[in-house]
C-alpha atoms as a PDB file:
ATOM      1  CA  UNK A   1     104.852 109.222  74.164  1.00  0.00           C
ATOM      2  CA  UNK A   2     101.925 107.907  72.828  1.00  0.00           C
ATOM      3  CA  UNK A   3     102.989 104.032  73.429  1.00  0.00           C
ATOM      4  CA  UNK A   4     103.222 105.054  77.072  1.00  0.00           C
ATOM      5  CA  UNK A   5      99.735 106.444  76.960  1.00  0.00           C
ATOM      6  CA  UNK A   6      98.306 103.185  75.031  1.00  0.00           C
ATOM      7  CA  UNK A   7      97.292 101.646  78.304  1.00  0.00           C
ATOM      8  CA  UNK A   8      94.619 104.128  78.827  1.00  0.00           C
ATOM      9  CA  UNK A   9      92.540 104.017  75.844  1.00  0.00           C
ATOM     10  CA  UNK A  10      91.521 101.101  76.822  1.00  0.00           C
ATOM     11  CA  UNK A  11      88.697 100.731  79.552  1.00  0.00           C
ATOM     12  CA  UNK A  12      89.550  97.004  80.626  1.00  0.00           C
ATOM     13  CA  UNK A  13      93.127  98.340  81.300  1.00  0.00           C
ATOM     14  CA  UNK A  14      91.849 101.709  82.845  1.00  0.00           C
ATOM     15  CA  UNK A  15      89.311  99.624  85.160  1.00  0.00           C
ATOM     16  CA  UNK A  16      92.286  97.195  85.924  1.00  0.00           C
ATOM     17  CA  UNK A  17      94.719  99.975  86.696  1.00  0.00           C
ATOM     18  CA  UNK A  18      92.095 101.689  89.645  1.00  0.00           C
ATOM     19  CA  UNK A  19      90.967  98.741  91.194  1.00  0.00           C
ATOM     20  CA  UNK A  20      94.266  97.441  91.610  1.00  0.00           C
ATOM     21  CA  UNK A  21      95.521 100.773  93.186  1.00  0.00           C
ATOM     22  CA  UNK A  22      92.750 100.601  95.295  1.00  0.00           C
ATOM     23  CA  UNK A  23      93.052  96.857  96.555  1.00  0.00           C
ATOM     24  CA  UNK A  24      96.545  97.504  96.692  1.00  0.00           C
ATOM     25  CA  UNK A  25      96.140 100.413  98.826  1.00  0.00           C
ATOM     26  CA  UNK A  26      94.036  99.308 101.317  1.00  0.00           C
ATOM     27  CA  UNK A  27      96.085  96.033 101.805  1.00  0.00           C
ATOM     28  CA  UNK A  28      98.829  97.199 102.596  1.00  0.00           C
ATOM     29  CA  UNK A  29      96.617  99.585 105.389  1.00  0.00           C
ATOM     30  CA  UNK A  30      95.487  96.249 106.695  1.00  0.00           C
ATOM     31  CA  UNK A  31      99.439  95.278 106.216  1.00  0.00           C
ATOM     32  CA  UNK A  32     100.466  98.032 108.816  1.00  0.00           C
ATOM     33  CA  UNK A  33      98.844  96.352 111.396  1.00  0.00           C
ATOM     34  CA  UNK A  34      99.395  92.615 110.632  1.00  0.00           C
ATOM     35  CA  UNK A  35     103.356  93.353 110.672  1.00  0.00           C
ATOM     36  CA  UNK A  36     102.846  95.333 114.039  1.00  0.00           C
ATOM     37  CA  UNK A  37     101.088  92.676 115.894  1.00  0.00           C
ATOM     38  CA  UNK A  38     103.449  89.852 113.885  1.00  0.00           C
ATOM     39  CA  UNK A  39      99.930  88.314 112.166  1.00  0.00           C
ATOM     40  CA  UNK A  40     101.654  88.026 109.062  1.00  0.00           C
ATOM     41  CA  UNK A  41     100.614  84.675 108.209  1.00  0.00           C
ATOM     42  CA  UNK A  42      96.881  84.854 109.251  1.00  0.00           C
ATOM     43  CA  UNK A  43      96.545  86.630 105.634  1.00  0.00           C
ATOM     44  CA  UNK A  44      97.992  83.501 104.222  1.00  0.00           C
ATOM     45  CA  UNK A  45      95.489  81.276 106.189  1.00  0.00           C
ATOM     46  CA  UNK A  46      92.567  83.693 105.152  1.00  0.00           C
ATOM     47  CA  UNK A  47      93.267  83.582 101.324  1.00  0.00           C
ATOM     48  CA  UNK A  48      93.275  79.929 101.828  1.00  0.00           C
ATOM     49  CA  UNK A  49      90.619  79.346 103.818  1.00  0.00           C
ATOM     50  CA  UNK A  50      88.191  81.191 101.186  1.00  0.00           C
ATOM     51  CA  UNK A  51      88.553  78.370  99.007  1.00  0.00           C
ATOM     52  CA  UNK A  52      85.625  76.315 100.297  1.00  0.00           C
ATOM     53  CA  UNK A  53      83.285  79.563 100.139  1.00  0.00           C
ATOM     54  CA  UNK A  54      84.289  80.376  96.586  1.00  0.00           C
ATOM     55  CA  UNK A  55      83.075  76.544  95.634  1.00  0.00           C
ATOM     56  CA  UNK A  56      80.220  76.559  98.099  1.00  0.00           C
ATOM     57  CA  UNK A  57      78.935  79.514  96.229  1.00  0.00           C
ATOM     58  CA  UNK A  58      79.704  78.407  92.317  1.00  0.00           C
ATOM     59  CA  UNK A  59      77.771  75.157  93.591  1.00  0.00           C
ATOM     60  CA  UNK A  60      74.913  77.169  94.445  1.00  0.00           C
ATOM     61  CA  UNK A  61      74.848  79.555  91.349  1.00  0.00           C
ATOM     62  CA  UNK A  62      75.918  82.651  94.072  1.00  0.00           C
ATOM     63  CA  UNK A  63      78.423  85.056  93.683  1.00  0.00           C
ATOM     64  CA  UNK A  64      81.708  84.383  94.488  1.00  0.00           C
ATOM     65  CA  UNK A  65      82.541  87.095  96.432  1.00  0.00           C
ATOM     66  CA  UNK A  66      79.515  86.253  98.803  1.00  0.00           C
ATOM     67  CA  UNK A  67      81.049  82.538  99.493  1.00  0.00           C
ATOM     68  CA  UNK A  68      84.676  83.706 100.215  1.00  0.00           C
ATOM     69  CA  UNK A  69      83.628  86.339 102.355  1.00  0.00           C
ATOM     70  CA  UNK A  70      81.481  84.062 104.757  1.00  0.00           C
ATOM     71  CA  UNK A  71      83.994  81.562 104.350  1.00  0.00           C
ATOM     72  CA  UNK A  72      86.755  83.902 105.411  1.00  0.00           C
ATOM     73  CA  UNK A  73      84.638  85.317 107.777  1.00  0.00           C
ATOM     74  CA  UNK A  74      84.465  82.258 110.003  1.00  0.00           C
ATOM     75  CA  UNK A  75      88.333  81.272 109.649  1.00  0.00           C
ATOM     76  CA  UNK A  76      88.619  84.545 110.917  1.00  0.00           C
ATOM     77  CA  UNK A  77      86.388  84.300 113.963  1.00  0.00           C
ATOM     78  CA  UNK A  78      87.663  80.314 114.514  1.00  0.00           C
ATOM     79  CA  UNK A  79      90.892  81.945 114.428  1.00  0.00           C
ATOM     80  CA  UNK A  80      90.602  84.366 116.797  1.00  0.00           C
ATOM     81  CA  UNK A  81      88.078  82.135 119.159  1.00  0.00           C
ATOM     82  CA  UNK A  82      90.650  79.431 119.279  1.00  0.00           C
ATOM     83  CA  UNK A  83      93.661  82.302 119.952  1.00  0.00           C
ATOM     84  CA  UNK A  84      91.667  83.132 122.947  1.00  0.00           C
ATOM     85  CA  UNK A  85      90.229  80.099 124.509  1.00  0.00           C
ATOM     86  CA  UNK A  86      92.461  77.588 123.694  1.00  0.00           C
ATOM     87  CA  UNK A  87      95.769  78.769 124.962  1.00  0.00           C
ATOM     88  CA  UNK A  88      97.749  77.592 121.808  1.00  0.00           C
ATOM     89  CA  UNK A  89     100.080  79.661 119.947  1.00  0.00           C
ATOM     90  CA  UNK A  90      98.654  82.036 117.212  1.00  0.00           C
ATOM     91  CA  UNK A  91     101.181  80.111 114.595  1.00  0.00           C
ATOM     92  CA  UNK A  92      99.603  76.750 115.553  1.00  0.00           C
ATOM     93  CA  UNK A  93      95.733  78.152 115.667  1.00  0.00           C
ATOM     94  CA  UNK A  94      97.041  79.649 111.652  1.00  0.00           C
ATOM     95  CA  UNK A  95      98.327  76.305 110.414  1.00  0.00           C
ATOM     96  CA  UNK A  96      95.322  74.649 112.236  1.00  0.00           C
ATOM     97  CA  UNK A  97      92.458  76.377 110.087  1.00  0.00           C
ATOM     98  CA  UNK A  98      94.941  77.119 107.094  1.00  0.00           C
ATOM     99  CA  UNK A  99      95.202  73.403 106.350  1.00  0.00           C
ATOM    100  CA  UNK A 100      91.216  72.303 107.584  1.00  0.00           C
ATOM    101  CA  UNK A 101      89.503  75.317 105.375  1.00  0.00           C
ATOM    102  CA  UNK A 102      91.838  74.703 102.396  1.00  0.00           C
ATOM    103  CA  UNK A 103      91.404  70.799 102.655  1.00  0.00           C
ATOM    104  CA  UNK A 104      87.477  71.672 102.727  1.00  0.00           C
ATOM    105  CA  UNK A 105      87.888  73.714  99.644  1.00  0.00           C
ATOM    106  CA  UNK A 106      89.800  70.792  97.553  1.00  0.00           C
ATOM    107  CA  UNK A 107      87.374  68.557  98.506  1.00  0.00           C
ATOM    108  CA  UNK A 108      84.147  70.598  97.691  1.00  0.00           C
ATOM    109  CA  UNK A 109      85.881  71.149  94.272  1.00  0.00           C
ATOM    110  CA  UNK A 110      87.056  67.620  93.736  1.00  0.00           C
ATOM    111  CA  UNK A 111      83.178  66.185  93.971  1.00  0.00           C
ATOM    112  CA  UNK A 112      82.095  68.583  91.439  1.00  0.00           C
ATOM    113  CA  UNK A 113      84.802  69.577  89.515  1.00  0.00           C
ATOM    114  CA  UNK A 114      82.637  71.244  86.781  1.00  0.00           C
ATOM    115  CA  UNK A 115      81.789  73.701  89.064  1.00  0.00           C
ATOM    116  CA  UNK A 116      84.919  76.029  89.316  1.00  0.00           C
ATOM    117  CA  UNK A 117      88.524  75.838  87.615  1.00  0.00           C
ATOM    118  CA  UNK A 118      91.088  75.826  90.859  1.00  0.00           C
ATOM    119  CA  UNK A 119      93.172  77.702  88.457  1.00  0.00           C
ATOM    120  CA  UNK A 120      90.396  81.028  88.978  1.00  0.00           C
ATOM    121  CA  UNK A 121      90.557  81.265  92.596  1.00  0.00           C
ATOM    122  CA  UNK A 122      94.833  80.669  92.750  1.00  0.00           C
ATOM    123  CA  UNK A 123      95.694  83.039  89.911  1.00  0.00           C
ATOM    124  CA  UNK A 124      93.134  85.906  89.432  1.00  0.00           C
ATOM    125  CA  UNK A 125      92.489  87.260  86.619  1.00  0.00           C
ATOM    126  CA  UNK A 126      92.267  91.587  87.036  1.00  0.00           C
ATOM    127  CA  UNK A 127      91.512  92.283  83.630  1.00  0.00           C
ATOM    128  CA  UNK A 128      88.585  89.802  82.847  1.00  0.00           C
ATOM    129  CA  UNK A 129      86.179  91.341  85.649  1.00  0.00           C
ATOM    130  CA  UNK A 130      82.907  92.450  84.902  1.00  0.00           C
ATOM    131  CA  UNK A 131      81.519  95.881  85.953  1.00  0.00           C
ATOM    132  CA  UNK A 132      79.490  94.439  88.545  1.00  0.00           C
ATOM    133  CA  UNK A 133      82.677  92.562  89.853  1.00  0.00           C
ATOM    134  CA  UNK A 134      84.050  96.330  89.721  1.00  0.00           C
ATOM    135  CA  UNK A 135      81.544  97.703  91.588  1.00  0.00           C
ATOM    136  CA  UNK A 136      81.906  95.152  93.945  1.00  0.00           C
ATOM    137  CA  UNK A 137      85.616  95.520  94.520  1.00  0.00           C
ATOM    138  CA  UNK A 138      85.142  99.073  94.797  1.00  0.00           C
ATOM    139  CA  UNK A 139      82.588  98.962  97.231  1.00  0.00           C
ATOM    140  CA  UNK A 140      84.718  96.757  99.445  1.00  0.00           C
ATOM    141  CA  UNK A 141      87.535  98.837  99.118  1.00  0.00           C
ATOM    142  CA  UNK A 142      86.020 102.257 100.072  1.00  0.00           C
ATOM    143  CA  UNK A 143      84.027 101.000 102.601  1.00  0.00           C
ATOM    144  CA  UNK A 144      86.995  99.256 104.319  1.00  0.00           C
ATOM    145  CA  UNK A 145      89.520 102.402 103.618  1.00  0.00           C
ATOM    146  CA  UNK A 146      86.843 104.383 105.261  1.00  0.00           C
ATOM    147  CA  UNK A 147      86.513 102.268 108.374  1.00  0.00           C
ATOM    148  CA  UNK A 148      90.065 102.267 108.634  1.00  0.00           C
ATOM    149  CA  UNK A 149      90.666 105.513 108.516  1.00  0.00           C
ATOM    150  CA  UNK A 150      88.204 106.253 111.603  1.00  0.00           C
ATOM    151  CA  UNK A 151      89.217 103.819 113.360  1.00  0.00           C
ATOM    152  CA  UNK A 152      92.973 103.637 113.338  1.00  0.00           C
ATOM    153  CA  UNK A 153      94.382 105.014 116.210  1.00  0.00           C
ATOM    154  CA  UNK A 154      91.967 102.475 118.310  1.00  0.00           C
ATOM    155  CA  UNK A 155      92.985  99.596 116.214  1.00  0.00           C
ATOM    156  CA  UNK A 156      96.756 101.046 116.567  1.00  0.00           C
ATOM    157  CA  UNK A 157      96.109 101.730 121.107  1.00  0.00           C
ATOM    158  CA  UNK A 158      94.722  97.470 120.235  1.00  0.00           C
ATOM    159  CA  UNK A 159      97.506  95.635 118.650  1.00  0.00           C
ATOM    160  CA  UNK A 160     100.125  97.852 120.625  1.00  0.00           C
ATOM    161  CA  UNK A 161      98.448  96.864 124.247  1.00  0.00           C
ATOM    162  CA  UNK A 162      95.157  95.218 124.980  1.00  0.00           C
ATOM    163  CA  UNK A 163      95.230  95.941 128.634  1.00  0.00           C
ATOM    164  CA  UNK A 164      95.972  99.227 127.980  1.00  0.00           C
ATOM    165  CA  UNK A 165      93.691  99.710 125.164  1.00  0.00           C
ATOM    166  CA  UNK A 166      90.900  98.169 127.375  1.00  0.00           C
ATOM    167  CA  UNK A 167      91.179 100.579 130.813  1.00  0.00           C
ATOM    168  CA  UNK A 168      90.826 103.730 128.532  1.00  0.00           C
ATOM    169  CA  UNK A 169      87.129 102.086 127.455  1.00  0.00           C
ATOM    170  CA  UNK A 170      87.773 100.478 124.118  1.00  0.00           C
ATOM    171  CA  UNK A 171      86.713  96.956 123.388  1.00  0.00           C
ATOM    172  CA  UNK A 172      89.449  95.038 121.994  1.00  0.00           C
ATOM    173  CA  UNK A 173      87.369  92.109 120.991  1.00  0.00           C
ATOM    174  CA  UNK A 174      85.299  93.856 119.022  1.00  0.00           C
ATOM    175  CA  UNK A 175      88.002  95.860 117.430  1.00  0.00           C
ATOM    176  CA  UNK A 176      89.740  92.844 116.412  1.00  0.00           C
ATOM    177  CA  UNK A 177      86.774  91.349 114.965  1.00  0.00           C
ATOM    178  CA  UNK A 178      85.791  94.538 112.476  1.00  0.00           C
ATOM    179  CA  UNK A 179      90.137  94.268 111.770  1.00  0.00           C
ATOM    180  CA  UNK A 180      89.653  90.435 110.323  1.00  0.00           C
ATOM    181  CA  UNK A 181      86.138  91.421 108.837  1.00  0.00           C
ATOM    182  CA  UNK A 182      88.036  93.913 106.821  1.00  0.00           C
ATOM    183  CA  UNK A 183      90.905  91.733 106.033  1.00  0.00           C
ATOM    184  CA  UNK A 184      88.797  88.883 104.896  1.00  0.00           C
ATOM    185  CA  UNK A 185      86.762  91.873 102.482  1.00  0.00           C
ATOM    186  CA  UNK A 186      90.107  92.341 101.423  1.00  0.00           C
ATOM    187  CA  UNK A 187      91.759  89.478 100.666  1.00  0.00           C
ATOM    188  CA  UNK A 188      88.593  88.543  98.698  1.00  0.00           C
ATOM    189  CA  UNK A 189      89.491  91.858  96.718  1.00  0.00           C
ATOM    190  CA  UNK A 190      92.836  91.038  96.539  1.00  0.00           C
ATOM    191  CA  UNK A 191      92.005  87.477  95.117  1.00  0.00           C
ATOM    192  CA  UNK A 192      90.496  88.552  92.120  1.00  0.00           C
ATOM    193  CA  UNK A 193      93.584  90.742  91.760  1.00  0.00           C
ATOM    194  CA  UNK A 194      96.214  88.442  92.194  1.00  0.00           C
ATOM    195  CA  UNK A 195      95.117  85.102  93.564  1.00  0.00           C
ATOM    196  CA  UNK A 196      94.773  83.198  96.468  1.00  0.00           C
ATOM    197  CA  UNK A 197      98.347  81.980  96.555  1.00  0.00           C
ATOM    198  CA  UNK A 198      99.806  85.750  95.967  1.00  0.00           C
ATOM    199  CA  UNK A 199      97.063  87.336  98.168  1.00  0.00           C
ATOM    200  CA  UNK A 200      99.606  87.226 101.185  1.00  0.00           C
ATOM    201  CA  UNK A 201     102.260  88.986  99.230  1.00  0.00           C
ATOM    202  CA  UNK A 202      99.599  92.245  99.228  1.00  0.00           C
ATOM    203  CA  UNK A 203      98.913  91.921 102.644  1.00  0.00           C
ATOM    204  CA  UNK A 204     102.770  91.732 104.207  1.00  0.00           C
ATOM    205  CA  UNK A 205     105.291  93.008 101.492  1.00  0.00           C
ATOM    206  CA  UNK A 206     104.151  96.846 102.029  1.00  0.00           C
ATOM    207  CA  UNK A 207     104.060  96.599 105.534  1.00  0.00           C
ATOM    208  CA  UNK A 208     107.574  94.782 106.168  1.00  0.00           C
ATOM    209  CA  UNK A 209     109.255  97.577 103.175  1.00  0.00           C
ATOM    210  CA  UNK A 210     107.636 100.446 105.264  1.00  0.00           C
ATOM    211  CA  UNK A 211     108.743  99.025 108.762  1.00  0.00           C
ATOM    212  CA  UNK A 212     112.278  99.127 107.153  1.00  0.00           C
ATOM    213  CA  UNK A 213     111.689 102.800 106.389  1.00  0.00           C
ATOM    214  CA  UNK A 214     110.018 104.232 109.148  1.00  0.00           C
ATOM    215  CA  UNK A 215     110.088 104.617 113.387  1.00  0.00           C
ATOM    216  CA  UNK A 216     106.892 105.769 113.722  1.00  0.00           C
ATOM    217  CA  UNK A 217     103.861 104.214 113.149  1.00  0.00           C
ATOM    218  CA  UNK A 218     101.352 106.719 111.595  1.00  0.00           C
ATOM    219  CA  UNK A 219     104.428 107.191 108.660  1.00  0.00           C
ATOM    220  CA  UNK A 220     104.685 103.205 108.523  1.00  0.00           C
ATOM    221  CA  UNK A 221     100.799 103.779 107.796  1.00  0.00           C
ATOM    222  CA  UNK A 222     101.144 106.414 104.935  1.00  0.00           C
ATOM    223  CA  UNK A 223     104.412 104.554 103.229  1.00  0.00           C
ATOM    224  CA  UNK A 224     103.124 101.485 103.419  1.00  0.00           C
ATOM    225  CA  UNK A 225      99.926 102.594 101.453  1.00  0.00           C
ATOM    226  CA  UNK A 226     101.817 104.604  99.059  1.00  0.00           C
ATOM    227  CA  UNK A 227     103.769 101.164  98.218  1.00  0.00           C
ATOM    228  CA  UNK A 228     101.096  99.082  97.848  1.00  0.00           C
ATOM    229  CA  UNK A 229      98.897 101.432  95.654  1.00  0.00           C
ATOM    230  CA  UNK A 230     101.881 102.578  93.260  1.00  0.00           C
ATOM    231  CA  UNK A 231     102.731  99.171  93.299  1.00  0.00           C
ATOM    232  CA  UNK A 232      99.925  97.928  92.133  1.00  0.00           C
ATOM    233  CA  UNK A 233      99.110 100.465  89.653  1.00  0.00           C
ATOM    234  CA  UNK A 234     102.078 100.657  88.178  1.00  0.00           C
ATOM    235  CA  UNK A 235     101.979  96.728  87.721  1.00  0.00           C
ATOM    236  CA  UNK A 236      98.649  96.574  86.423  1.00  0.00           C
ATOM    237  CA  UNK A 237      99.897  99.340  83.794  1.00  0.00           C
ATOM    238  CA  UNK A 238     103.149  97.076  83.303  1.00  0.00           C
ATOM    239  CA  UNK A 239     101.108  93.802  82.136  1.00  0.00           C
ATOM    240  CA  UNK A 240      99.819  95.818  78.609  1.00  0.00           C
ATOM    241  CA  UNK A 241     103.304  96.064  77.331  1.00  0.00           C
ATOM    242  CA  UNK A 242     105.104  92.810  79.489  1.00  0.00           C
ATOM    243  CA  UNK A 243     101.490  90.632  78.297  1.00  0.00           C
ATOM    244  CA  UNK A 244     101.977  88.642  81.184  1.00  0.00           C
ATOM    245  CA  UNK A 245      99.625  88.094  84.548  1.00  0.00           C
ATOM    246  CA  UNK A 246      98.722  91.285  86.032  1.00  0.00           C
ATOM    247  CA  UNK A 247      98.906  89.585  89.736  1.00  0.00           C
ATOM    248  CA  UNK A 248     102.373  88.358  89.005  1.00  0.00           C
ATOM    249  CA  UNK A 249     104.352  91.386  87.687  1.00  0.00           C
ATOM    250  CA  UNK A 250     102.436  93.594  91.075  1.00  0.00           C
ATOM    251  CA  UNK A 251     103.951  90.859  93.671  1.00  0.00           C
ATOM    252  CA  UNK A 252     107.366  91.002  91.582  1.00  0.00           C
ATOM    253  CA  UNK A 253     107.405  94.812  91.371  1.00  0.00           C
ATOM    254  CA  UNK A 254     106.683  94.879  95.371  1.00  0.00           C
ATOM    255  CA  UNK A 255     109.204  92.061  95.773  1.00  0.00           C
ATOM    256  CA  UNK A 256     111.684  94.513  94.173  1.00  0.00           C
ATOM    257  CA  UNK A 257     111.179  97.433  96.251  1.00  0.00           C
ATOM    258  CA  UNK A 258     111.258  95.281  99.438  1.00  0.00           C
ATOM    259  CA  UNK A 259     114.819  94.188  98.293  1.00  0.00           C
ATOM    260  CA  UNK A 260     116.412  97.771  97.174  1.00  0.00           C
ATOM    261  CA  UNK A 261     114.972  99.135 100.635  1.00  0.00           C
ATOM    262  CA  UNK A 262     116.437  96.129 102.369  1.00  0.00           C
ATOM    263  CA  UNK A 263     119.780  96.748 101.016  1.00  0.00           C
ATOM    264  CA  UNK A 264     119.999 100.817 101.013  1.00  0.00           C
ATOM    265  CA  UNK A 265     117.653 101.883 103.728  1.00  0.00           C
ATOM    266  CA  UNK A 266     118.725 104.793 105.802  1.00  0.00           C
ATOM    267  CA  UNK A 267     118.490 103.478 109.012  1.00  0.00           C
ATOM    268  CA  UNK A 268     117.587  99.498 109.097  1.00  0.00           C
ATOM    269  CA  UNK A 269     119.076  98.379 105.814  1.00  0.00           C
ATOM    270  CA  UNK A 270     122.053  95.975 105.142  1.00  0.00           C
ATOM    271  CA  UNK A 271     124.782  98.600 103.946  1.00  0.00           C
ATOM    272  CA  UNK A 272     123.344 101.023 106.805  1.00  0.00           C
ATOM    273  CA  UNK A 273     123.510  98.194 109.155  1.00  0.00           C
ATOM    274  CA  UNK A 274     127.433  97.077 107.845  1.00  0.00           C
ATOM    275  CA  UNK A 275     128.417 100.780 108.075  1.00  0.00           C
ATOM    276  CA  UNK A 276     127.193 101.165 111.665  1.00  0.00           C
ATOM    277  CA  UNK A 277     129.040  97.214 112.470  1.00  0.00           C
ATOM    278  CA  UNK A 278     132.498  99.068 110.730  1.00  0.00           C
ATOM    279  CA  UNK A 279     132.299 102.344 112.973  1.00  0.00           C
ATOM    280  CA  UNK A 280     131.828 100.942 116.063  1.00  0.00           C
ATOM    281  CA  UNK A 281     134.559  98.171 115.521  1.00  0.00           C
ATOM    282  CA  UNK A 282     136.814 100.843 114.682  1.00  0.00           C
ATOM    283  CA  UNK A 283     135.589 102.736 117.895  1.00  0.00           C
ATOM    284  CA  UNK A 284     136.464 100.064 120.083  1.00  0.00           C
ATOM    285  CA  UNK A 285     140.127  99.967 118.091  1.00  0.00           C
ATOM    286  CA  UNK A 286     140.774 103.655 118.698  1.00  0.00           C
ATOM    287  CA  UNK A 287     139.401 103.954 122.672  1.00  0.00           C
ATOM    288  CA  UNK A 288     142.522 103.685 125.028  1.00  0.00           C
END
């Protein structure tokens, strides 16, 4: 019993534990929505396109956290400026500032290569943060859980129908602008979690398990966030006794749900899905 409870006598592992909950948590919030509106990918383009604000901002001797949040900030706005005016496709508008941002970021890191190892913005590193990288991330995460939970059912009435949401006197444009500020906050959380390449697994994994499990969207909401932050705990707490990277074992461990829910969910999983294929087959066999 008192191997199990090892983890917590140690305050880099206790720190790492709640912070990743709480990242977790609120990603997979944000995750809800991005699965509803099919956005999945625009988490992959943000956690990409931070790269040229994290090495803008090691350049300048700023923090971190600053750069990839401005830099995040405008894919975001590019993104959804471009969605709106140009009249391309949302996946071509992704791909679009994916590739420009992320080609920005090599090449700001390339010229002064002293200035930041790649290797800290793609991997993370959860148990090396400092306390005021703590009170950062928890900052960002309260701050966006609380906005969230406010505002949900006008961010839900948004990504369901715009028209709709807009002749009962919201403002969808605005609404969609505070969503990406949030998810850029977040995925700048979630980078120092897991990395920029694994930042996308926090923001769609919770949401696609819980829209296997669930109808209705408020539940989708509370499963989903229950995933991500048990998740995420539970894999931070897993890395003391596996000694391997924290960001790794939470995107496996999520990975693993995603697949046992896929293949027994009650409703939309495969074995539910082959069972309700078999009945009505022999239905049709048995009717005159």
């Amino acid at each position: 019993m008192s191997i199990l409870l090892e983890p917590f006598a140690y305050g880099y592992m206790t720190n790492a534990m709640w912070v990743s909950a709480l990242v977790g948590g609120v990603c997979a919030f944000l995750s809800s929505y991005l699965m509803l509106k099919g956005w999945s990918l625009i988490g992959d383009a943000l956690s990409h396109s931070v790269v040229p604000g994290v090495a803008g901002a090691y350049m300048l001797g700023l923090p971190f956290a600053l750069g990839a949040f401005l830099s995040g900030g405008l894919a975001a706005a590019a993104m959804l400026f471009l969605s709106d005016r140009s009249g391309l496709k949302v996946d071509v508008v992704i791909g679009l500032i994916f590739t420009s941002f992320f080609g920005l970021g090599l090449f700001m890191v390339s010229i002064n290569p002293m200035a930041i190892s790649v290797q800290t913005i793609t991997m993370g590193n959860i148990l090396a943060i400092t306390p005021e990288d703590t009170l950062q991330l928890a900052i960002i995460g309260f701050v966006s859980l609380a906005v969230l939970l406010l505002k949900w059912k006008d961010l839900m009435v948004v990504f369901f129908d715009e028209s709709h949401a807009r002749s009962i006197g919201l403002r969808p444009g605005l609404l969609k602008a505070v969503f990406f500020v949030l998810l850029s906050a977040c995925v700048v959380a979630a980078m120092q979690t897991v990395g920029a390449f694994l930042v996308i697994a926090m923001v769609v994994t919770p949401g696609a398990t819980a829209y296997l499990l669930c109808d209705r969207f408020p539940r989708l909401i509370a499963v989903s966030v229950a995933i991500g932050t048990i998740s995420s705990f539970t894999g931070a707490y897993l890395s003391y006794f596996l000694d391997g990277a924290t960001g790794g074992i939470i995107v496996c461990l999520q990975t693993l749900i995603f697949l046992a829910v896929f293949v027994w969910a009650p409703k939309h999983g495969l074995l539910a899905a082959r069972a309700k294929a078999a009945a009505s087959l022999r239905k049709g066999k048995v009717a005159p």
